[in-house]
PDB file of N, CA and C in Angstrom:
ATOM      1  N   UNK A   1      87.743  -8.983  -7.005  1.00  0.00           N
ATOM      2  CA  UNK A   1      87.420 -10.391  -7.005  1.00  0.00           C
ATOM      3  C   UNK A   1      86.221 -10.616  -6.076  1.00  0.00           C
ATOM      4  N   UNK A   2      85.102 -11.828  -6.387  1.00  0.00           N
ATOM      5  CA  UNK A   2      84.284 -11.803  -5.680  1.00  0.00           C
ATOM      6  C   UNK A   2      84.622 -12.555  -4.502  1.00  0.00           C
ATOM      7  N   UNK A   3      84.089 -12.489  -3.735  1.00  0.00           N
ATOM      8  CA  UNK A   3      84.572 -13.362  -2.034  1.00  0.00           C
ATOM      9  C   UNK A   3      82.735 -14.349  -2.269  1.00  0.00           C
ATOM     10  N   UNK A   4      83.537 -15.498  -1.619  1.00  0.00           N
ATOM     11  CA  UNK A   4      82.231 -16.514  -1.378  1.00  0.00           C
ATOM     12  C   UNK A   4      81.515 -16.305  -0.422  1.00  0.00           C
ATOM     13  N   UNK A   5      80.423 -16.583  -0.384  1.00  0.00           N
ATOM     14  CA  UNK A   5      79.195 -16.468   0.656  1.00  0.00           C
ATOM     15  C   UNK A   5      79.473 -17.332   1.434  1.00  0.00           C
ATOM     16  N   UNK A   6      79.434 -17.031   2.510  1.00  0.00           N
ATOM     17  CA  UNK A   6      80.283 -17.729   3.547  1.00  0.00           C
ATOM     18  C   UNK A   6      78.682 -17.518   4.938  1.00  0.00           C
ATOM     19  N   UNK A   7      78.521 -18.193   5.673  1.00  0.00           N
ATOM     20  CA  UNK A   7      77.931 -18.111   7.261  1.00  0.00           C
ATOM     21  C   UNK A   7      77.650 -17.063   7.462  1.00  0.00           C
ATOM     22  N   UNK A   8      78.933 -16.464   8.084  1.00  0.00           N
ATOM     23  CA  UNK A   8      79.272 -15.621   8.341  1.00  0.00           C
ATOM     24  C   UNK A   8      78.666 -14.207   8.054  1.00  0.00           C
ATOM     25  N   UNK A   9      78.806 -14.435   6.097  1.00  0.00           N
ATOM     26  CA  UNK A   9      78.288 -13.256   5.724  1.00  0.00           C
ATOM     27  C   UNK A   9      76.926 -13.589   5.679  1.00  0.00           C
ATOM     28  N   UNK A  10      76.362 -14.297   5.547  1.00  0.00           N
ATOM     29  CA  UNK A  10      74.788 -14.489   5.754  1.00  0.00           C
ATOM     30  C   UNK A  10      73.801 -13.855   7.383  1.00  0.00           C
ATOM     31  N   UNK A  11      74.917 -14.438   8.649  1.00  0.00           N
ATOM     32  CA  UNK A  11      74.693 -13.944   9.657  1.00  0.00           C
ATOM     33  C   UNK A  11      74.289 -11.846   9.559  1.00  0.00           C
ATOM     34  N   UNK A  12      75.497 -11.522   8.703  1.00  0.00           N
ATOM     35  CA  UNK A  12      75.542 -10.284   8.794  1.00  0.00           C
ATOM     36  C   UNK A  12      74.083 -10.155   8.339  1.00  0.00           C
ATOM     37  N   UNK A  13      73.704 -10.006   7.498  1.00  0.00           N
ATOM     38  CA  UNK A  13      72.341  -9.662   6.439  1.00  0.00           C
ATOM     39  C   UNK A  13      70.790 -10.121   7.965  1.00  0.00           C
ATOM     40  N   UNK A  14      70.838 -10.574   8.690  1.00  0.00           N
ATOM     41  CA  UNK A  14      70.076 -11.376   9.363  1.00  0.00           C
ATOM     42  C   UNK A  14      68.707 -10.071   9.995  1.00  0.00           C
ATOM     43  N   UNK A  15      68.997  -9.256  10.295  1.00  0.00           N
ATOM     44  CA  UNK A  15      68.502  -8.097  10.966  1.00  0.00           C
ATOM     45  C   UNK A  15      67.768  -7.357   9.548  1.00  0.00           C
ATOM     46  N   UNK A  16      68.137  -7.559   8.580  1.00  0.00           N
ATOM     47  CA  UNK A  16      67.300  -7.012   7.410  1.00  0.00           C
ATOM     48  C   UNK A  16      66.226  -8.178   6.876  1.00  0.00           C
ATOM     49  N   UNK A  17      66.699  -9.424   6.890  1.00  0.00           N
ATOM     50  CA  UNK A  17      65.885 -10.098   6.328  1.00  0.00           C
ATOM     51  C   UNK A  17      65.186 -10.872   7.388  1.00  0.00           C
ATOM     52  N   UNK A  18      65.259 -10.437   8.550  1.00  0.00           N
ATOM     53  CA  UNK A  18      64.229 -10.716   9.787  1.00  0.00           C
ATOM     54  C   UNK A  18      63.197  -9.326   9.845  1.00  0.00           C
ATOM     55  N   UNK A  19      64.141  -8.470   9.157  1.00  0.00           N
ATOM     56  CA  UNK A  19      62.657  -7.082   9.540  1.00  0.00           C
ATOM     57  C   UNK A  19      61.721  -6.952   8.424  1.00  0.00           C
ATOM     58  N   UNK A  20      62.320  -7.503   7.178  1.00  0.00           N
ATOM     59  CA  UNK A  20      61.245  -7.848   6.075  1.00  0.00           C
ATOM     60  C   UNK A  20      60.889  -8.995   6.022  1.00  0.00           C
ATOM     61  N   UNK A  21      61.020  -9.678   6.341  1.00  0.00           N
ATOM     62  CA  UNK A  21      60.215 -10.867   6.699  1.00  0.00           C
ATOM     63  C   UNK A  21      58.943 -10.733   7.792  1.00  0.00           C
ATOM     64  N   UNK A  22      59.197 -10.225   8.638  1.00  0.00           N
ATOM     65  CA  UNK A  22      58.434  -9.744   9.840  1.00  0.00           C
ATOM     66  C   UNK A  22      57.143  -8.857   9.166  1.00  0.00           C
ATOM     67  N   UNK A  23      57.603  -7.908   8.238  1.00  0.00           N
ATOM     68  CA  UNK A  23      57.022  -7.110   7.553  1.00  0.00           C
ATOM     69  C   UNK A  23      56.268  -7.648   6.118  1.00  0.00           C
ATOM     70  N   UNK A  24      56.327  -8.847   5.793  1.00  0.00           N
ATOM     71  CA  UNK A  24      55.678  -9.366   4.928  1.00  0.00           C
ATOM     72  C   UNK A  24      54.486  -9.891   4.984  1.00  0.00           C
ATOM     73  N   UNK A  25      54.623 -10.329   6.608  1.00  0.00           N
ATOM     74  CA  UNK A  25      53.861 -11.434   7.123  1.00  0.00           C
ATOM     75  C   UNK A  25      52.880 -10.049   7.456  1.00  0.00           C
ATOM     76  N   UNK A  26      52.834  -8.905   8.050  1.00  0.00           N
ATOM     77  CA  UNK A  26      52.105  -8.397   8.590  1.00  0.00           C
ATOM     78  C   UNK A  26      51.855  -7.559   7.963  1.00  0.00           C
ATOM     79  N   UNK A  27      52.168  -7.363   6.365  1.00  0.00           N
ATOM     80  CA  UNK A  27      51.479  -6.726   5.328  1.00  0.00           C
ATOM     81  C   UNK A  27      50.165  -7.203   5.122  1.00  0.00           C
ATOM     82  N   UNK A  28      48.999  -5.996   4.794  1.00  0.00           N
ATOM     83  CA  UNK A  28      48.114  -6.532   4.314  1.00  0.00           C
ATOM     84  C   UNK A  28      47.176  -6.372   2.866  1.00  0.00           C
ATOM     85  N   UNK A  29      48.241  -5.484   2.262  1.00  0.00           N
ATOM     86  CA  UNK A  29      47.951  -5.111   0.954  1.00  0.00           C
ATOM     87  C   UNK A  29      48.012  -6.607   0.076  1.00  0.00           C
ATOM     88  N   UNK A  30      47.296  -6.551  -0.930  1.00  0.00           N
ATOM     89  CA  UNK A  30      46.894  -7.688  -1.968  1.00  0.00           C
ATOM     90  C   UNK A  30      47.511  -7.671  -3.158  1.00  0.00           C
ATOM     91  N   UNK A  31      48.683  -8.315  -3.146  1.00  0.00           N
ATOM     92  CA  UNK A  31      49.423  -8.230  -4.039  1.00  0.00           C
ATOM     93  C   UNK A  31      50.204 -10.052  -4.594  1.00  0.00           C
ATOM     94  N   UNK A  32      50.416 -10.072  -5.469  1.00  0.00           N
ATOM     95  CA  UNK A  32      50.430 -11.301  -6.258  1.00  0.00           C
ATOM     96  C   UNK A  32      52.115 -11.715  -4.997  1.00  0.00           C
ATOM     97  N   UNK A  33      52.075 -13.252  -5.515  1.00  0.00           N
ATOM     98  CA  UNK A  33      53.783 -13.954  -5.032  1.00  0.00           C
ATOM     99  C   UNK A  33      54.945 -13.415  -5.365  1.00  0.00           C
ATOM    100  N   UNK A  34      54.762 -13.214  -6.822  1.00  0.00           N
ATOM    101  CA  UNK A  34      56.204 -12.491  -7.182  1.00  0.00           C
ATOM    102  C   UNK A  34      56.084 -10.887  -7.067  1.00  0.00           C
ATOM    103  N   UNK A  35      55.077 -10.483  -6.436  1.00  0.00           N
ATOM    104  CA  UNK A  35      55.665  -8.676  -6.579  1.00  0.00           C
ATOM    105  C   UNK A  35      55.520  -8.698  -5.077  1.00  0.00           C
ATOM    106  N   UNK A  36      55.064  -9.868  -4.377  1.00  0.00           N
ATOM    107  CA  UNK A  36      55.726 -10.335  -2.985  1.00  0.00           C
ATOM    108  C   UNK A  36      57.385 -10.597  -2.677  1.00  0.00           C
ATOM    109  N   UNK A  37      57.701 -11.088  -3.665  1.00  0.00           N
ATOM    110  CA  UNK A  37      59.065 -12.134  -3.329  1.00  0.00           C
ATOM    111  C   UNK A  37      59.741 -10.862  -4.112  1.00  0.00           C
ATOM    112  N   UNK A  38      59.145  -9.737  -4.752  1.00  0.00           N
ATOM    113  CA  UNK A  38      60.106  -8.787  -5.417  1.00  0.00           C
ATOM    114  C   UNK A  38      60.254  -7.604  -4.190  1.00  0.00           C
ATOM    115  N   UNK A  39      59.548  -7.209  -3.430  1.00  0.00           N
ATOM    116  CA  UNK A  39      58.965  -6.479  -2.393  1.00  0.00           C
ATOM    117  C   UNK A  39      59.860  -6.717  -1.195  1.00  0.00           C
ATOM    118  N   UNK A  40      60.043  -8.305  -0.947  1.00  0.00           N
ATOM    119  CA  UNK A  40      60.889  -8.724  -0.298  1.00  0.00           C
ATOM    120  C   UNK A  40      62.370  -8.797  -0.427  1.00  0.00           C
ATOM    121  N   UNK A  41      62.553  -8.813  -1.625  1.00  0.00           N
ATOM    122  CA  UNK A  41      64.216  -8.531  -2.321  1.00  0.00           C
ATOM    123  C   UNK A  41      64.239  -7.198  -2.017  1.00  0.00           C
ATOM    124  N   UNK A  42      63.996  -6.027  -2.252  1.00  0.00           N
ATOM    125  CA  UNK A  42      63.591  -4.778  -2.257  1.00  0.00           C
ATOM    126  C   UNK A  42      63.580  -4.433  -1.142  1.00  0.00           C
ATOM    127  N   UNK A  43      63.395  -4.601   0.420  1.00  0.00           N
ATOM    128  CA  UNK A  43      62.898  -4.330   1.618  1.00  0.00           C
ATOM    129  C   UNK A  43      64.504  -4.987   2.107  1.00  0.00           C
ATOM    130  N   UNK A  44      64.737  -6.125   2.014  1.00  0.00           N
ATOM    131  CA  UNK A  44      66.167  -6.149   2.372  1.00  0.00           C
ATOM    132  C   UNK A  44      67.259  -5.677   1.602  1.00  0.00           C
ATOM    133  N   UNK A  45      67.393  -5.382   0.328  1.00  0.00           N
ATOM    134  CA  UNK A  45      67.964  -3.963  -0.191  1.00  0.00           C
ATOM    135  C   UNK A  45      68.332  -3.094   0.613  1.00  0.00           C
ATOM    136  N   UNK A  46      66.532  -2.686   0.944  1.00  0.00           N
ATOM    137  CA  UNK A  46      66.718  -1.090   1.407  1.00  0.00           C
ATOM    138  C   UNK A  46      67.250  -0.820   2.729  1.00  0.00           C
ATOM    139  N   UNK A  47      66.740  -1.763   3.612  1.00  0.00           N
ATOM    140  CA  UNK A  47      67.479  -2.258   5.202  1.00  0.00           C
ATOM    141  C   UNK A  47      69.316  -2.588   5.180  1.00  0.00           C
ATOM    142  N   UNK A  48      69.673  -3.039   3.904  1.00  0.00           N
ATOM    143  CA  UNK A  48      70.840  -3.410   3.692  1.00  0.00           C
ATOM    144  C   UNK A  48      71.396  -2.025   3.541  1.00  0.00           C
ATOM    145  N   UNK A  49      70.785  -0.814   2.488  1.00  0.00           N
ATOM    146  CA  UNK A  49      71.858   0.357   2.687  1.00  0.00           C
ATOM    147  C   UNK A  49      71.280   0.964   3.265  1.00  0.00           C
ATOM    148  N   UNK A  50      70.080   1.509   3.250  1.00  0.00           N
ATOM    149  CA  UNK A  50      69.138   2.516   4.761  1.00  0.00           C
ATOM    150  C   UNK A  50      69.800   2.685   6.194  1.00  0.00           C
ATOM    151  N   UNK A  51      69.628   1.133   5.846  1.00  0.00           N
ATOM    152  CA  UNK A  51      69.609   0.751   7.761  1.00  0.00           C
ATOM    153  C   UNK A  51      71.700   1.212   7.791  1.00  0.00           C
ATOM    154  N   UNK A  52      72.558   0.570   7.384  1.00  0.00           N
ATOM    155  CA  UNK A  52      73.661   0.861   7.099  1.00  0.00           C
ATOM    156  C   UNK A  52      73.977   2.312   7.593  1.00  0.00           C
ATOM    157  N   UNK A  53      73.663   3.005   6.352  1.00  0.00           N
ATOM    158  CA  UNK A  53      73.528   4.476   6.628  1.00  0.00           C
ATOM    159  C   UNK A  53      73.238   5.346   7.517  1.00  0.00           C
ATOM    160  N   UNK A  54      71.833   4.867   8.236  1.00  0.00           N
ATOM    161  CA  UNK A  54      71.622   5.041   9.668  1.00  0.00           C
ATOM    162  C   UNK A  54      72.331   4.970  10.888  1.00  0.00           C
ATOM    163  N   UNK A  55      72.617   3.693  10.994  1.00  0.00           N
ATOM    164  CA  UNK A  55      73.688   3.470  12.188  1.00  0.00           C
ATOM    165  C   UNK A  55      75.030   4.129  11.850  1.00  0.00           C
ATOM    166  N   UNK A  56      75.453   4.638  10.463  1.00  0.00           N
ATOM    167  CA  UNK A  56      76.667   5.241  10.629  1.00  0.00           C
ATOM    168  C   UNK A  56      76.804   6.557  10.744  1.00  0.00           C
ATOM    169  N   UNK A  57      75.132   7.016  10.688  1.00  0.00           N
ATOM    170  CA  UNK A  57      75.359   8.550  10.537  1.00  0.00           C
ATOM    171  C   UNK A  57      74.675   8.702  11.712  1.00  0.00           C
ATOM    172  N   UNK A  58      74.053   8.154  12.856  1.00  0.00           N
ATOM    173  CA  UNK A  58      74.166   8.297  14.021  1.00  0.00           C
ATOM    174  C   UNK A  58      75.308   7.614  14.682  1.00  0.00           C
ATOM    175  N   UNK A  59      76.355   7.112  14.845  1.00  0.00           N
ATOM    176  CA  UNK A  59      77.203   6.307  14.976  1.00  0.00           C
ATOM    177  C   UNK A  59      76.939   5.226  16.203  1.00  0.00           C
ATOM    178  N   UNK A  60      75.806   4.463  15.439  1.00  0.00           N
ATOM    179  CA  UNK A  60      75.019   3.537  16.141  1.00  0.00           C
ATOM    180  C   UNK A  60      76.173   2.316  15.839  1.00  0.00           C
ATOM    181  N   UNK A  61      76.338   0.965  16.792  1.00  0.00           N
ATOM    182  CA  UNK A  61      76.849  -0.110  16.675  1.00  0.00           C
ATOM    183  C   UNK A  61      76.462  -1.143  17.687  1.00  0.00           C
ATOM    184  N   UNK A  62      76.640  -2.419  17.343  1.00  0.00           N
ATOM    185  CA  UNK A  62      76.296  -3.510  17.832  1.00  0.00           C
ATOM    186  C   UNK A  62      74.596  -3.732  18.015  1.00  0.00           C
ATOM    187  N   UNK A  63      74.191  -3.348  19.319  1.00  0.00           N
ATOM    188  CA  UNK A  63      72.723  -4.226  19.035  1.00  0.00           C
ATOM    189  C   UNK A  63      71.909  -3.038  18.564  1.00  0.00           C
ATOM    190  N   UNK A  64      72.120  -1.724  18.343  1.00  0.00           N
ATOM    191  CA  UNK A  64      71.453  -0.507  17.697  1.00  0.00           C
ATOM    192  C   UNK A  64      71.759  -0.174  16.452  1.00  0.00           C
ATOM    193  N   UNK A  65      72.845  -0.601  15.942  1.00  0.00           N
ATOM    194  CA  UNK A  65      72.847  -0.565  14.653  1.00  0.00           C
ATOM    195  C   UNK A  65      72.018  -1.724  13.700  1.00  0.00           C
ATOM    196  N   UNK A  66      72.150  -2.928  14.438  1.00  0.00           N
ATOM    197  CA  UNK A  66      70.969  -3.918  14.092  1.00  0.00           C
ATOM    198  C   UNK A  66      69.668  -4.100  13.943  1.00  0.00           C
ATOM    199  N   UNK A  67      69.499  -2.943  15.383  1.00  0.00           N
ATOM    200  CA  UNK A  67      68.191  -2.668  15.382  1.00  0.00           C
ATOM    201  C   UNK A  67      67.892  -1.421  14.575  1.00  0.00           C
ATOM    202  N   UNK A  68      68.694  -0.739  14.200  1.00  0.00           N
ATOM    203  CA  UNK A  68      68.326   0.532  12.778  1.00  0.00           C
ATOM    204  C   UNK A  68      68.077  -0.265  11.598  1.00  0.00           C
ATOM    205  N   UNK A  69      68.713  -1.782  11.071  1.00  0.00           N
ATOM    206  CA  UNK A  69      68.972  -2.168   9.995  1.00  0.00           C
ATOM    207  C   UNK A  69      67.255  -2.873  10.210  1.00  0.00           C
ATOM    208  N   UNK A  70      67.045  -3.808  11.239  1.00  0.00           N
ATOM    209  CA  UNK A  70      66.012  -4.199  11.595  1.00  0.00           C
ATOM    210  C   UNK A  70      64.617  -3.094  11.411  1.00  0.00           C
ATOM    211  N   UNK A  71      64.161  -1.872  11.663  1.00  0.00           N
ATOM    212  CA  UNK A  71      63.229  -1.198  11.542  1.00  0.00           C
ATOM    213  C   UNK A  71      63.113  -0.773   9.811  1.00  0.00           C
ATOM    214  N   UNK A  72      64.814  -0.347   9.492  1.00  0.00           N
ATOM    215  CA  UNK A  72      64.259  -0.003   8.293  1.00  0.00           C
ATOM    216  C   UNK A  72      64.129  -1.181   7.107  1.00  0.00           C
ATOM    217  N   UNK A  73      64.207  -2.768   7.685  1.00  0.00           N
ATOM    218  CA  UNK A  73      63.656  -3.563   6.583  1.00  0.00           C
ATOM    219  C   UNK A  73      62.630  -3.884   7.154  1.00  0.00           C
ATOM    220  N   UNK A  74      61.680  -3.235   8.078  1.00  0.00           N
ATOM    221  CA  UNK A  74      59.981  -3.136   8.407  1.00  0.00           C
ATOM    222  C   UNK A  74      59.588  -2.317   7.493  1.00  0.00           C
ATOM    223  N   UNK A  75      59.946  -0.837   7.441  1.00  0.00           N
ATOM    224  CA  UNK A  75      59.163  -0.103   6.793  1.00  0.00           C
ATOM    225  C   UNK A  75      60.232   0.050   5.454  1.00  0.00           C
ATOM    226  N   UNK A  76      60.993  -0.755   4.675  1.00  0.00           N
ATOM    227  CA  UNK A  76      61.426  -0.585   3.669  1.00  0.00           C
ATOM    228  C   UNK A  76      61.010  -1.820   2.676  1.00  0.00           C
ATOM    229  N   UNK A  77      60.438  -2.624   2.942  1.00  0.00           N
ATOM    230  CA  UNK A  77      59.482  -3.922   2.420  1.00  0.00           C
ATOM    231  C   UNK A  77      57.971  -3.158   2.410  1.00  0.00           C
ATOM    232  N   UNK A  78      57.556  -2.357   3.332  1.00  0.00           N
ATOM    233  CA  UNK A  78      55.769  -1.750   2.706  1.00  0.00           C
ATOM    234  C   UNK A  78      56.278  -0.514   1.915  1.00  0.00           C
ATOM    235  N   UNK A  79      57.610   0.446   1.813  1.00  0.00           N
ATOM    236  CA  UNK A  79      57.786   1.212   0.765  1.00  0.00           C
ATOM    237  C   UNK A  79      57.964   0.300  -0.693  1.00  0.00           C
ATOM    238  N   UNK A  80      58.511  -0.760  -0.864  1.00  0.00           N
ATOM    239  CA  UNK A  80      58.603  -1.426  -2.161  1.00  0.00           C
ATOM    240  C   UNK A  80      57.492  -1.876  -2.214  1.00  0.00           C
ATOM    241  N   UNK A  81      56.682  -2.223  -1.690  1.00  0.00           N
ATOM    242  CA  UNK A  81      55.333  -3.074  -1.840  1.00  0.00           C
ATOM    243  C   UNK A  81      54.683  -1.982  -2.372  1.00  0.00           C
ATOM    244  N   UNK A  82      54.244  -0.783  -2.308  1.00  0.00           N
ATOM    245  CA  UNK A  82      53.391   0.292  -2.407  1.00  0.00           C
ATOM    246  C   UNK A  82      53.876   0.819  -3.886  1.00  0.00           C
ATOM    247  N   UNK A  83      55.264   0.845  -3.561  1.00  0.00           N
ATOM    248  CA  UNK A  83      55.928   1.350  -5.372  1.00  0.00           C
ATOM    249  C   UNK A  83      55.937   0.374  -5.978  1.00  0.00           C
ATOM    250  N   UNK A  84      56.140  -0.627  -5.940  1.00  0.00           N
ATOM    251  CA  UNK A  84      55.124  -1.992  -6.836  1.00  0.00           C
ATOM    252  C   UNK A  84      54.531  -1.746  -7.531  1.00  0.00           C
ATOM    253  N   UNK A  85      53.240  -1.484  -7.075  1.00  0.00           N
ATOM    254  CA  UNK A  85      52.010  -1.595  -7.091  1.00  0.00           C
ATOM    255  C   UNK A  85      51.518  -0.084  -8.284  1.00  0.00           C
ATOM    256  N   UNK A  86      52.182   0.740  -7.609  1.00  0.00           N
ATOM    257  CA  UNK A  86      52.020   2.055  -8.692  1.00  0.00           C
ATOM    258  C   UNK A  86      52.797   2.208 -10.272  1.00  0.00           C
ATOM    259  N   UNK A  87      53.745   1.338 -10.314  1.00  0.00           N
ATOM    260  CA  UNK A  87      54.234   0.626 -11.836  1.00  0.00           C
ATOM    261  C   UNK A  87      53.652   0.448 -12.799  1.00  0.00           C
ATOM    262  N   UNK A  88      52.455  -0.392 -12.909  1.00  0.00           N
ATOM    263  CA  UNK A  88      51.436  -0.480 -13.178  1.00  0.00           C
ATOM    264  C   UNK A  88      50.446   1.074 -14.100  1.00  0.00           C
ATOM    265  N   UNK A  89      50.276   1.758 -13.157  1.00  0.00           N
ATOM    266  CA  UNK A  89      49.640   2.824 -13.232  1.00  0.00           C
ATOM    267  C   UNK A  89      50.676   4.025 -13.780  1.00  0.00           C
ATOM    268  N   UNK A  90      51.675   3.978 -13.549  1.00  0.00           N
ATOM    269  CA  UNK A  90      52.961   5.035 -14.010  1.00  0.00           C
ATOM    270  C   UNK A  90      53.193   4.748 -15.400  1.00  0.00           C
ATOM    271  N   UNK A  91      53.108   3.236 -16.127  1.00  0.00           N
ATOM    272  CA  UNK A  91      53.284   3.095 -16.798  1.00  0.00           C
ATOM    273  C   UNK A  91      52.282   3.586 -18.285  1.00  0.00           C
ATOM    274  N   UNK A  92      50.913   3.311 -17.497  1.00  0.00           N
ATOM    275  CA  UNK A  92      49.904   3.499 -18.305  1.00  0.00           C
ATOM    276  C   UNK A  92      49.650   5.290 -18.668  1.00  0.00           C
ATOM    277  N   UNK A  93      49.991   5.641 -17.472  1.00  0.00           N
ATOM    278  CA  UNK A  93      49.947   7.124 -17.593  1.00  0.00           C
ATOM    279  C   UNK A  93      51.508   7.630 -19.106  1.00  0.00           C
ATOM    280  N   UNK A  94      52.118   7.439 -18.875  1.00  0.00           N
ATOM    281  CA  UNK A  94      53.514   8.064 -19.344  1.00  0.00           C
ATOM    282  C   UNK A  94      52.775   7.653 -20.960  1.00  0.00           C
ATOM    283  N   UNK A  95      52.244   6.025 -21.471  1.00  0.00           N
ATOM    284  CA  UNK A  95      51.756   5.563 -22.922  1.00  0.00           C
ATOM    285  C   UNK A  95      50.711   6.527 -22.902  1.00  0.00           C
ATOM    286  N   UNK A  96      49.773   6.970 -22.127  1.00  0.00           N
ATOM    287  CA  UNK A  96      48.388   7.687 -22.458  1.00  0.00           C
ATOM    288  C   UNK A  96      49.018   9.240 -22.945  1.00  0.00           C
ATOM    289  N   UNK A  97      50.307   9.708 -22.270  1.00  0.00           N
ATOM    290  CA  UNK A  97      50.915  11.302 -22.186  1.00  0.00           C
ATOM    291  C   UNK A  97      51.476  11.018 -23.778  1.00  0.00           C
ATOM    292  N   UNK A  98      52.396   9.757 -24.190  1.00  0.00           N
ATOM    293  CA  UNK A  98      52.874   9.917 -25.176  1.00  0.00           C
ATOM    294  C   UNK A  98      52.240   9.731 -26.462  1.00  0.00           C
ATOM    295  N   UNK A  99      51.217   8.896 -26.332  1.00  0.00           N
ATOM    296  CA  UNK A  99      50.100   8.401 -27.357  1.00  0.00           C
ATOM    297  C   UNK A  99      49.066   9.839 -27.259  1.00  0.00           C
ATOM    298  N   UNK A 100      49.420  10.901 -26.571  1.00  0.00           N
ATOM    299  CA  UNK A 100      48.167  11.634 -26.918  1.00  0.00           C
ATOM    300  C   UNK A 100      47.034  11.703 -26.038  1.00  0.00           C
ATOM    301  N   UNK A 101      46.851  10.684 -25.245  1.00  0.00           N
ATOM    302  CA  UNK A 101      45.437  10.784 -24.436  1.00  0.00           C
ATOM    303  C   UNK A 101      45.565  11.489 -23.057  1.00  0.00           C
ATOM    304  N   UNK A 102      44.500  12.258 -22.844  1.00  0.00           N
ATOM    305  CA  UNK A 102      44.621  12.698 -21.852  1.00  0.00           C
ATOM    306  C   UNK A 102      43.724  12.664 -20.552  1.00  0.00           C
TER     307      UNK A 102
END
């Protein structure tokens, strides 16, 4: 069953979507709003299980596990921003391999 979004659980998420946020602002690659606002979904994702993972496999807690969740939605918002961006180009390559062109 799903449980409601509650404060609470919003509080939890706070350290990911403060480190991609942080990390948006101080991106400086040129990239459109929505592969911004997708970059940003994506970066707290990755801070959401990264950072997670981190603090449990160092058995980090309280203000270091926050701050693991916190670094990796810094550098897990410029990894989605960058694989973004190469979509584009992955795509065109794979039609040029299957269409023949080389």
């Amino acid at each position: 069953m799903n449980e409601p979004i509650t404060a609470g659980a919003l509080l939890k998420i706070l350290p990911e979507v403060a480190g991609s946020a942080l990390s948006i602002r101080l991106n400086t690659s040129t990239i459109g709003p929505f592969n911004r606002l997708c970059a940003f979904a994506l970066g707290v994702a990755m801070a959401h299980f990264v950072g997670a993972a981190v603090a449990e496999w160092f058995e980090l807690s309280g203000a270091m596990g926050d701050a693991a969740r916190f670094v990796s939605g810094v550098f897990g918002l410029n990894i989605a921003a960058e694989a973004n961006k190469q979509i584009p180009e992955i795509f065109k390559a794979a039609i040029d391999r299957i269409g023949g062109k080389k």
